[in-house]
Protein backbone atom coordinates (compact mmCIF):
# COMPACT_ATOMS: atom_id res chain seq x y z
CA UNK A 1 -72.22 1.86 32.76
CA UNK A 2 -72.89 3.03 29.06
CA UNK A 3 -76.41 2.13 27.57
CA UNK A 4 -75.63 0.82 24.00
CA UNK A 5 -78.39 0.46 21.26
CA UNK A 6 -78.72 -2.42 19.55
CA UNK A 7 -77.27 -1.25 16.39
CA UNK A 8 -74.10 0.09 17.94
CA UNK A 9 -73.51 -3.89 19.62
CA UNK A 10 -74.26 -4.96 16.13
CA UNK A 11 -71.46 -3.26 14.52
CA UNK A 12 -69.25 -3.90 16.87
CA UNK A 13 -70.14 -7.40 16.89
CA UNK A 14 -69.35 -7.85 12.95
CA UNK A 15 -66.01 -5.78 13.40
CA UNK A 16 -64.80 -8.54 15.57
CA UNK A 17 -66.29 -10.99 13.36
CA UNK A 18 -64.62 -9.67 10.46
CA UNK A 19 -61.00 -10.66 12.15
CA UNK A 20 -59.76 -14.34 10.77
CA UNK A 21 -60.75 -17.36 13.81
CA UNK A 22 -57.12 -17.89 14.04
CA UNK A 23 -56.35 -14.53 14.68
CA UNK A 24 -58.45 -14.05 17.71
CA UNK A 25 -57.71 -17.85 18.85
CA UNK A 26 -53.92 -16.87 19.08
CA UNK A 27 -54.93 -13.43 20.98
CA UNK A 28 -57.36 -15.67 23.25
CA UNK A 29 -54.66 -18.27 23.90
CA UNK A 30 -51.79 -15.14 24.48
CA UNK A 31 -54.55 -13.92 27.47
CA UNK A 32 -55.40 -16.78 29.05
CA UNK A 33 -51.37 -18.07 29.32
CA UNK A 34 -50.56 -14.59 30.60
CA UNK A 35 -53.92 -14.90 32.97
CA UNK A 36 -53.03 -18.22 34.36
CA UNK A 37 -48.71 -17.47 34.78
CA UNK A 38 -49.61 -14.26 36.74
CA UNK A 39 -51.75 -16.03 38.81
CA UNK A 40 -49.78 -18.70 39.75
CA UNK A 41 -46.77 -15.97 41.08
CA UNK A 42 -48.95 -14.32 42.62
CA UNK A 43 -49.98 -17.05 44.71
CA UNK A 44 -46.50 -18.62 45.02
CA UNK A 45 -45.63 -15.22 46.77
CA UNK A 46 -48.40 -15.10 48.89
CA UNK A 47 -46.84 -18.59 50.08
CA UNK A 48 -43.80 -17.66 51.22
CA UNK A 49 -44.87 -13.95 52.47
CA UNK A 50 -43.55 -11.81 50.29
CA UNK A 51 -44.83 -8.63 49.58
CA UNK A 52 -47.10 -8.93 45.94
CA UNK A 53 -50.12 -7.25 44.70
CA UNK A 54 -52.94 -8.82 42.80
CA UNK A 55 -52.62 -8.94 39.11
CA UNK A 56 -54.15 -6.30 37.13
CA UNK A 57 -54.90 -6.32 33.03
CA UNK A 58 -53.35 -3.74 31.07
CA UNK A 59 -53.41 -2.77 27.80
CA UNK A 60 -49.92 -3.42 25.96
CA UNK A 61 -48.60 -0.36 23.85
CA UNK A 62 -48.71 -0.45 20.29
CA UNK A 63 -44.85 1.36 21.28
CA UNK A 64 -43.89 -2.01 23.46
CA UNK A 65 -40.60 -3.03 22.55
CA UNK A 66 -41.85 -6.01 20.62
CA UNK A 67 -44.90 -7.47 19.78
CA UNK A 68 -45.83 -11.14 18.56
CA UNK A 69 -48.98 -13.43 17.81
CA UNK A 70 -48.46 -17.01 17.76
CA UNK A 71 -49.82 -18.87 14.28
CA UNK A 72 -50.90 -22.54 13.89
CA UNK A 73 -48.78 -24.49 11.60
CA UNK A 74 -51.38 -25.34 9.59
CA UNK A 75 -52.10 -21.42 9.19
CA UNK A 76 -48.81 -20.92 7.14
CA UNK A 77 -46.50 -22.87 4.87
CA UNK A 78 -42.90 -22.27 3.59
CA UNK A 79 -42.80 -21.91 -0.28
CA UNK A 80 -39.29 -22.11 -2.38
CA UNK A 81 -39.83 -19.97 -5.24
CA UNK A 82 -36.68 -18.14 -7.27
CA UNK A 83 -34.06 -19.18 -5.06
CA UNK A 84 -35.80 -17.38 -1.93
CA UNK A 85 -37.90 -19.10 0.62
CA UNK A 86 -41.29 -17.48 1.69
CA UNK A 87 -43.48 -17.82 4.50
CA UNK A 88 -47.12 -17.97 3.33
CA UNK A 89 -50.00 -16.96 5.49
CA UNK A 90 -53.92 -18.06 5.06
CA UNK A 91 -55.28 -15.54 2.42
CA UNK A 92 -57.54 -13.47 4.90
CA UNK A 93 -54.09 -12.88 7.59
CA UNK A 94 -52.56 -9.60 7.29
CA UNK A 95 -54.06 -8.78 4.29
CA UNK A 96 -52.00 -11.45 1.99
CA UNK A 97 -53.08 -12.93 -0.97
CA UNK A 98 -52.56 -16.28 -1.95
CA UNK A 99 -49.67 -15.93 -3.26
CA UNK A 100 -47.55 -13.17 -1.28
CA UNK A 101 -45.67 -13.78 1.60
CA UNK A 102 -42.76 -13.17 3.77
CA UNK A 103 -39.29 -13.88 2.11
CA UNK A 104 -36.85 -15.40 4.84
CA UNK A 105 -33.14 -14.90 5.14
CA UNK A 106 -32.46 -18.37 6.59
CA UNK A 107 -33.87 -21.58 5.31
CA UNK A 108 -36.60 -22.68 8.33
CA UNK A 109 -36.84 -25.93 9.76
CA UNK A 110 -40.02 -28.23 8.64
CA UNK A 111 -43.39 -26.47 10.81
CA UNK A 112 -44.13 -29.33 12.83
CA UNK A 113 -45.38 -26.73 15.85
CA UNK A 114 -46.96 -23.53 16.25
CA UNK A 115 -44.80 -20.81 15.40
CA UNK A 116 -44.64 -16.67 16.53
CA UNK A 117 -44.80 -13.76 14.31
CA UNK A 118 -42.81 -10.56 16.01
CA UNK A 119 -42.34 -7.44 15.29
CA UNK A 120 -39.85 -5.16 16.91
CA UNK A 121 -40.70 -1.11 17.58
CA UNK A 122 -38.02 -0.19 14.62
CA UNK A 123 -40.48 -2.05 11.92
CA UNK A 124 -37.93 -5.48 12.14
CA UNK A 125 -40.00 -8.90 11.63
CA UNK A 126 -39.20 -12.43 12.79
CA UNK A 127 -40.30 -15.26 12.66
CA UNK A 128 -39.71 -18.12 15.67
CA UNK A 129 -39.57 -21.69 14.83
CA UNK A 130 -39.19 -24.10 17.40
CA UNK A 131 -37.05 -27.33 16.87
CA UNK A 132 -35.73 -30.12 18.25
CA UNK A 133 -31.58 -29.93 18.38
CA UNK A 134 -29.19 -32.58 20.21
CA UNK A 135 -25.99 -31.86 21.60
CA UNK A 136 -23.06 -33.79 21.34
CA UNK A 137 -21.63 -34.33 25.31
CA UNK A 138 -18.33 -32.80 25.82
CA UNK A 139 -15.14 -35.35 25.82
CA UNK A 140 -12.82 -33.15 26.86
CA UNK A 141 -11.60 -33.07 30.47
CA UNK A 142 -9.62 -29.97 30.36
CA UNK A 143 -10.60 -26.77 33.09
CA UNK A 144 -9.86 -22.86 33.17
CA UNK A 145 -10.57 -20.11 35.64
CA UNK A 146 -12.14 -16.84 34.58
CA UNK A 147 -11.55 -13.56 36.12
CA UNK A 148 -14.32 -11.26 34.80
CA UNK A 149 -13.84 -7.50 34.79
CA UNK A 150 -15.22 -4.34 33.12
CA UNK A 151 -11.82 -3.33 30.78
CA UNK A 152 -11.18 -6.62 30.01
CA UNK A 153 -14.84 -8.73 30.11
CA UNK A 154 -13.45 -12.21 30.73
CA UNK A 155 -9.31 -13.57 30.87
CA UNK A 156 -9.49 -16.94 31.37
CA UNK A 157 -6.42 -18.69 32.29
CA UNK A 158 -6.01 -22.58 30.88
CA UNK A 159 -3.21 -24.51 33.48
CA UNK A 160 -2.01 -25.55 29.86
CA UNK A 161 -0.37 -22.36 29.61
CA UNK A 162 -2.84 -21.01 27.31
CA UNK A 163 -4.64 -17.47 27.88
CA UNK A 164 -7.45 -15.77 26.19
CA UNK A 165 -8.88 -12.18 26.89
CA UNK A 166 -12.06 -10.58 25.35
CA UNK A 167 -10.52 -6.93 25.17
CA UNK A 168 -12.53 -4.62 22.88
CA UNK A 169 -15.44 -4.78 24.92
CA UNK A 170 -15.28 -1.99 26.92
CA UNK A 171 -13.88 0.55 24.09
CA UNK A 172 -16.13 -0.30 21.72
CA UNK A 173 -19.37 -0.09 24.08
CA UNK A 174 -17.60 3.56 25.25
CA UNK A 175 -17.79 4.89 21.71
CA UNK A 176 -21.45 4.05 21.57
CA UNK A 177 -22.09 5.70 24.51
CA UNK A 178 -20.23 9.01 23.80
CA UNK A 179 -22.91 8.84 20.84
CA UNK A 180 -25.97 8.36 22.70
CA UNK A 181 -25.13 10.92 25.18
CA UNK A 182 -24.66 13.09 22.15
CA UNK A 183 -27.67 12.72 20.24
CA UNK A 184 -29.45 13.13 23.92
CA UNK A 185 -27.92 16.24 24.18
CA UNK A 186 -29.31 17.49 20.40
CA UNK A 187 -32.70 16.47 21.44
CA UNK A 188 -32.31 18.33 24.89
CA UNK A 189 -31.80 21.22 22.85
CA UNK A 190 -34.22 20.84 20.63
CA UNK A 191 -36.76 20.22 23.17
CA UNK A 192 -36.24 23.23 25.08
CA UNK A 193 -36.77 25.03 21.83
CA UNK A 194 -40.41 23.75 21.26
CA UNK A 195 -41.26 24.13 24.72
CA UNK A 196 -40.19 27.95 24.09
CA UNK A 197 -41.78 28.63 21.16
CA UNK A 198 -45.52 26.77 22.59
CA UNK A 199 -45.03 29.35 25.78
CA UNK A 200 -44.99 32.08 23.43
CA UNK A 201 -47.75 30.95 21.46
CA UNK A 202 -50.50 28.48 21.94
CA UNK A 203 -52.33 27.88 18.76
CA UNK A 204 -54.80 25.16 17.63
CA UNK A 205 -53.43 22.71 16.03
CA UNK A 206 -55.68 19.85 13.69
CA UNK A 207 -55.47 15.81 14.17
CA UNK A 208 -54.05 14.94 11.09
CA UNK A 209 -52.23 11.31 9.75
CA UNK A 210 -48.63 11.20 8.27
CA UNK A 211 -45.48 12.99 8.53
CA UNK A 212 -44.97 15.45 11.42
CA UNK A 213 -45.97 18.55 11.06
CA UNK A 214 -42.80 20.61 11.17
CA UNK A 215 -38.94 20.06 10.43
CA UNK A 216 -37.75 20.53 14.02
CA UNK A 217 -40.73 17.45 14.94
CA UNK A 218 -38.96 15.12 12.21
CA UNK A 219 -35.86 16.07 13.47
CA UNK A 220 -36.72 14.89 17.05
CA UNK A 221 -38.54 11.89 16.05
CA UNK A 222 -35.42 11.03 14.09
CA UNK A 223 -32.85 11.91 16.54
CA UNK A 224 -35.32 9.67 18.94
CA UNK A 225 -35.66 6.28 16.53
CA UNK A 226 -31.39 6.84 16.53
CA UNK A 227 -31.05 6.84 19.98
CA UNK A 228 -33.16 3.48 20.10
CA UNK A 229 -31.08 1.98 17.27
CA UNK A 230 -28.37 2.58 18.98
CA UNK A 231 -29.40 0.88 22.13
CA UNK A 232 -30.82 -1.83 20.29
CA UNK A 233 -27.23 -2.31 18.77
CA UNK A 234 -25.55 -2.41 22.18
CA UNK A 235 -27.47 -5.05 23.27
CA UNK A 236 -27.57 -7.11 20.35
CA UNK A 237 -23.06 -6.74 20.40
CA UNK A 238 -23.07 -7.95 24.44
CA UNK A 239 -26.03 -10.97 23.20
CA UNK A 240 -23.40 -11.74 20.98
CA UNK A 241 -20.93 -11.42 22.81
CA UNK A 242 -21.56 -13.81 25.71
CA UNK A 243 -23.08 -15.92 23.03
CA UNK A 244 -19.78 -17.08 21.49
CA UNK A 245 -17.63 -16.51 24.43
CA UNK A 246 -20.20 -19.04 26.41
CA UNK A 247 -20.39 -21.38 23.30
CA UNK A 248 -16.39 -21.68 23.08
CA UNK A 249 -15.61 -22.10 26.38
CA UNK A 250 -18.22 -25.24 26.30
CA UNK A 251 -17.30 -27.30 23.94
CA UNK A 252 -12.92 -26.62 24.66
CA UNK A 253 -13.97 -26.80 28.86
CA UNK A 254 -15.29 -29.66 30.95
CA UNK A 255 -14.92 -27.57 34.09
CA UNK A 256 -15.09 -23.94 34.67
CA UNK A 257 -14.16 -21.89 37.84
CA UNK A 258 -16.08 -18.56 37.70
CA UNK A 259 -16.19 -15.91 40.58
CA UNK A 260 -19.07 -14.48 41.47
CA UNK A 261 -18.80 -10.00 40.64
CA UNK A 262 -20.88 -8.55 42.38
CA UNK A 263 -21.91 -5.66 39.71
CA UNK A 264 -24.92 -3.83 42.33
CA UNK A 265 -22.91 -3.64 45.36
CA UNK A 266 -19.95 -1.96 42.91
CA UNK A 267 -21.86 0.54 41.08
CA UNK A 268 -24.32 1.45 44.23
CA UNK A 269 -24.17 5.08 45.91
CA UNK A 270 -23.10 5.41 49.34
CA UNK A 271 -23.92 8.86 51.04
CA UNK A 272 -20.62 11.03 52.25
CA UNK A 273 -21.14 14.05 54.98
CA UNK A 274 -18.34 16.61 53.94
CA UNK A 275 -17.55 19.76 55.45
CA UNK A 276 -17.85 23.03 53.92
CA UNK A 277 -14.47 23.26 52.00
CA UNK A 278 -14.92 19.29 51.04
CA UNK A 279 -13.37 17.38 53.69
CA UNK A 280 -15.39 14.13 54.63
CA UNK A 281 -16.63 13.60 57.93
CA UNK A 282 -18.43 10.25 57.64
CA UNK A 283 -20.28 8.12 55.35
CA UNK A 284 -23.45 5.38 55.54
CA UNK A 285 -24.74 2.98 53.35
CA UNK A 286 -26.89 3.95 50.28
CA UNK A 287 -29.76 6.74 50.57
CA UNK A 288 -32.52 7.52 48.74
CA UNK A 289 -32.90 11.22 49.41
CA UNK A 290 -31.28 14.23 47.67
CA UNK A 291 -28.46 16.11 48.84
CA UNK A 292 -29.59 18.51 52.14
CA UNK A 293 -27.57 21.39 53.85
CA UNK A 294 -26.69 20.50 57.77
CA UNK A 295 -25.66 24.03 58.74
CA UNK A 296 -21.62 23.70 57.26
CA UNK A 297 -22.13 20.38 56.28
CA UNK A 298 -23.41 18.27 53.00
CA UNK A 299 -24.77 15.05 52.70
CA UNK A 300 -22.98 14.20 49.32
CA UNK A 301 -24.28 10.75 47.10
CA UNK A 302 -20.70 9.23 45.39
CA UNK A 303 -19.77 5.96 43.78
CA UNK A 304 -16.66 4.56 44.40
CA UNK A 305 -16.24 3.92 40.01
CA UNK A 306 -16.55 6.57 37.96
CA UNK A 307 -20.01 6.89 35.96
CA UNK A 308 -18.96 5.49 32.78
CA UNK A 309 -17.13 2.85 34.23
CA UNK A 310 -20.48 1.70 36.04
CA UNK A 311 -22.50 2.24 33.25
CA UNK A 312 -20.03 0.05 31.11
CA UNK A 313 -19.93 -2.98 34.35
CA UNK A 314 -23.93 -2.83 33.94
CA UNK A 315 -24.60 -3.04 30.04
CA UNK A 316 -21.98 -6.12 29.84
CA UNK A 317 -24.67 -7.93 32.27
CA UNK A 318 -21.56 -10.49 34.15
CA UNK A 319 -24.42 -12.26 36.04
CA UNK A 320 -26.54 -12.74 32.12
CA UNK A 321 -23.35 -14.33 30.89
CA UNK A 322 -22.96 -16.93 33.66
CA UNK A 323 -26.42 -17.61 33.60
CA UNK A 324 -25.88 -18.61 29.69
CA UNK A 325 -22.96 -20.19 30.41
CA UNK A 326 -24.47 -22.51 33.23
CA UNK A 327 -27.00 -23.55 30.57
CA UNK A 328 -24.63 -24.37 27.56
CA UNK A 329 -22.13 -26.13 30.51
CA UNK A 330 -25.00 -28.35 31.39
CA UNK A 331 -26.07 -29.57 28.43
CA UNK A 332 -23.11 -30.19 26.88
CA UNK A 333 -22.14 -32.38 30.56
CA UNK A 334 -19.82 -29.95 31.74
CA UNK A 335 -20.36 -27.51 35.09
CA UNK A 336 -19.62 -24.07 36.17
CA UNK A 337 -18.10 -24.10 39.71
CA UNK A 338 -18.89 -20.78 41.27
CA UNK A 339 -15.80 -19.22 43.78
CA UNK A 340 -14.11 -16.63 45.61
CA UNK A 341 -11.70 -14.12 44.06
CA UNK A 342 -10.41 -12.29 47.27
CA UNK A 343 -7.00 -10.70 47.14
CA UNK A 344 -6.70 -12.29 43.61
CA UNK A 345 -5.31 -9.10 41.75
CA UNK A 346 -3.46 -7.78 44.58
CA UNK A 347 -1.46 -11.39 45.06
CA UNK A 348 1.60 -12.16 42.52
CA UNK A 349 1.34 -15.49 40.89
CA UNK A 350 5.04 -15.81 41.38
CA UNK A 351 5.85 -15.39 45.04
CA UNK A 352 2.57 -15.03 46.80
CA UNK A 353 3.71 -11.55 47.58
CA UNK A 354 0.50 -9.01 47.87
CA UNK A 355 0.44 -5.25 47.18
CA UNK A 356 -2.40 -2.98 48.13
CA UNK A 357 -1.72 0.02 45.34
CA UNK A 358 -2.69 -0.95 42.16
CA UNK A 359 -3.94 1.71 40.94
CA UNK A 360 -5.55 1.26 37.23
CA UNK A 361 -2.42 -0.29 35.77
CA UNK A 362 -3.03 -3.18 33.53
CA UNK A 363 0.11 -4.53 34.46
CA UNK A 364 1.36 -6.01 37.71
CA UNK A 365 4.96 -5.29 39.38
CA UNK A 366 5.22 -7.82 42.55
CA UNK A 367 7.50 -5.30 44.81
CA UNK A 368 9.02 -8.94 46.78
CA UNK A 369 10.14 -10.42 43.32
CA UNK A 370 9.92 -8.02 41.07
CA UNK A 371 8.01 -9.96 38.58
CA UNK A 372 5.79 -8.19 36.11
CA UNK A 373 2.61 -9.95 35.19
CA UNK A 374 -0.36 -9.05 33.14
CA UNK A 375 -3.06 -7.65 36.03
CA UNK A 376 -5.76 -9.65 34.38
CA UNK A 377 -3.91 -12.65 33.77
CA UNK A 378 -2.36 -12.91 37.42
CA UNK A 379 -5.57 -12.14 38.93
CA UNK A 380 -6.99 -15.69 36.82
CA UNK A 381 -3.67 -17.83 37.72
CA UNK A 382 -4.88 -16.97 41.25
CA UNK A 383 -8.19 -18.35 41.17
CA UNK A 384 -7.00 -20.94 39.68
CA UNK A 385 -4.58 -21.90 42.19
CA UNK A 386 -6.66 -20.89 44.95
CA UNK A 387 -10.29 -22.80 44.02
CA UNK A 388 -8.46 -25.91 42.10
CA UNK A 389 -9.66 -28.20 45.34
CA UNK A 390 -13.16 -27.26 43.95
CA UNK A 391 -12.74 -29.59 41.15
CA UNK A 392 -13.82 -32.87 40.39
C-alpha cells in the first residue's frame, strides 16, 4: 500500500470535487447497476451448476466501441432556435455554456425520463430518449413460410400466390468484404515495413500530443479507422436489413412458419485424415489443434462451404433476425411458428419427386416431371405444404 501525504489526498479530493454532482451520480448509478446485474448471473449460474467465475471490475477502454453516461431530465432541455432543435446541457457539463448545445437531426420526444448520452469510437454522438409507443394489433389473418438462405437471405412464399425475395444481400455484403480484406492487406504491408525499419534501428523516441509522428503512422491509423468504418457499415446495412424485412412481414402476416438454420453447425470445421497424395482416409468431428504429420498421413481442418460463403451466412446473423421478428410478431398479436425444412430444396413442389444433385443452381429441374422451379421458391412452397398443420 502507497503512503499518501495529506496534500496529495487533498488534491485529489478537489479534482473529483471539481466534476458536476450529476456527473458522478450517473457514473455511480452506471457501477452499481453493472455491480448488482453481474451478481445476480453469477449466482443464477452457480444455481444450476454451470461453470462461472466470480465477477471482477475492470476498467472500460477509452477505445470501447461505445461509450454513454445517462443524464437526468432535469439536467438538459430541448431548445427550438432557427429552425434546428438543440439539446442543452447544465452550464458546468461538458464544458457548455448556457447557451450552446447539441443540434439534433430528429425532433425528440418531450424528456419525461432520464435520457443517455453515447458516443461511438469514430467520434458519432447520440442521444437515447425513451418513450412510450402503442401498436396497433394486426387484423390480418393471412400466413407465409420463409426459407432463409445465404444467396438469397429470406423467400417467403404467400399461399396467395405471391413471392418476395431479399436478393442483394449477399453481393452487396461480398463487395464490402473484398474491401476489407484489401485494406487489411495494405496495412499488413505496411506493418511489416515498420517492424523492419525499428529492427534496424532503435532510437528514442519523445511522448508527445497530436498527429502521428510520421506519414507511414497516419497512413496506418487511417487505413485502421477505414477498416472500422467499414465494419461499422456492414452491420448497420444487415440492422437494417432485418429491421424492415421483420417490420413488413408483421404488419402484412398474422402467422409465420420459419425454419430453424442452423448457421454454427454449417460453417464449423471438421478434421479430414488424407493420405500423402490427398486422398481422405477418415474424418471426426471438429478439433481444436493444428494440422500434425502421422508418418504419410495429414490431419487436414475443412469446411464443407467455402470461406466467404461462411463468412457471408455469419454477418447476416439468421438467428438475430428471428429473434427481432419474434418480438415485432408478438406485439403486433401475431406468432412465429418455428419448423423443419428437411428435403425441402431437394423435393419438387409439383410432383413430390426428390433429386439429390443440386449443385449451386438457383433453379430447380424436377427429373420425374420435368418442371423447372425457382430453387428458393420451391424450397418455401415446401415448408409450406409440409408445416401448414402447425397453424392455428
Amino acid at each position: 500500500m502507497v503512503a499518501r501525504s495529506k496534500e496529495d489526498c487533498a488534491t485529489r479530493l478537489v479534482r473529483h470535487l471539481e466534476v458536476h454532482e450529476e456527473v458522478r451520480d450517473s457514473a455511480f448509478r452506471d457501477f452499481t447497476k453493472a455491480v448488482k446485474s453481474s451478481l445476480a448471473l453469477f449466482f443464477e449460474l452457480k444455481e444450476k451448476d454451470k461453470k462461472t467465475t466470480f465477477p471482477e471490475l475492470k476498467f472500460k477502454s477509452k477505445f470501447a466501441r461505445s461509450n454513454s453516461i445517462e443524464l437526468r431530465s432535469r439536467s438538459c432541455k430541448v431548445v427550438h432556435k432557427n429552425g434546428k432543435d438543440y439539446l442543452r446541457f447544465h452550464s458546468t457539463f461538458f464544458s457548455f455554456g448556457k447557451r450552446d448545445g447539441i443540434a439534433l437531426r430528429e425532433t425528440p420526444p418531450e424528456l419525461t425520463h432520464s435520457l443517455r448520452l453515447q458516443r461511438l469510437r469514430e467520434g458519432e454522438y447520440y442521444v437515447v430518449i425513451p418513450r412510450v409507443v402503442e401498436f396497433e394489433a394486426n387484423q390480418t389473418s393471412r400466413v407465409c413460410a420463409i426459407d432463409p438462405g445465404v444467396r438469397n437471405f429470406a423467400t417467403i412464399y404467400d399461399p396467395d400466390g405471391r413471392t418476395l425475395s431479399v436478393k442483394d444481400a449477399y453481393t452487396v455484403l461480398k463487395r464490402r468484404f473484398e474491401a476489407i480484406d484489401a485494406m487489411k492487406s495494405k496495412l499488413a504491408l505496411l506493418n511489416t515495413k515498420s517492424k523492419s525499419k525499428r529492427a534496424i534501428k532503435v532510437r528514442q523516441r519523445k511522448k508527445t500530443k497530436g498527429r502521428a509522428k510520421s506519414k507511414q503512422h497516419r497512413k496506418q491509423h487511417r487505413l485502421r479507422r477505414r477498416i472500422r468504418f467499414t465494419h461499422r457499415r456492414v452491420t448497420r446495412m444487415v440492422n437494417d436489413m432485418h429491421q424492415k424485412l421483420s417490420s413488413w412481414l408483421a404488419a402484412n402476416y398474422n402467422q409465420v412458419l420459419l425454419p430453424s438454420f442452423q448457421t454454427a453447425e454449417m460453417v464449423r470445421r471438421y478434421e479430414q485424415v488424407v493420405t500423402a497424395d490427398g486422398t481422405p482416409v477418415a474424418s471426426s468431428d471438429e478439433v481444436k489443434e493444428k494440422p500434425v504429420q502421422e508418418g504419410n498421413r495429414q490431419r487436414r481442418r475443412k469446411r464443407e462451404i467455402r470461406s466467404s460463403t461462411a463468412r457471408a451466412m455469419l454477418v447476416q446473423s439468421h438467428f438475430k433476425f428471428k429473434t427481432l421478428l419474434k418480438y415485432k410478431m408478438d406485439r403486433v398479436g401475431g406468432r412465429v411458428v418455428e419448423c423443419e425444412e428437411e428435403y425441402t430444396s431437394k423435393t419438387c413442389s409439383s410432383c413430390g419427386g426428390i433429386k439429390d444433385n443440386l449443385g449451386g443452381n438457383s433453379t430447380y429441374a424436377c427429373l420425374s416431371c420435368h418442371a423447372v422451379h425457382d430453387r428458393d421458391v420451391n424450397a418455401g412452397k415446401n415448408i409450406f405444404h409440409k408445416n401448414m398443420q402447425m397453424l392455428v
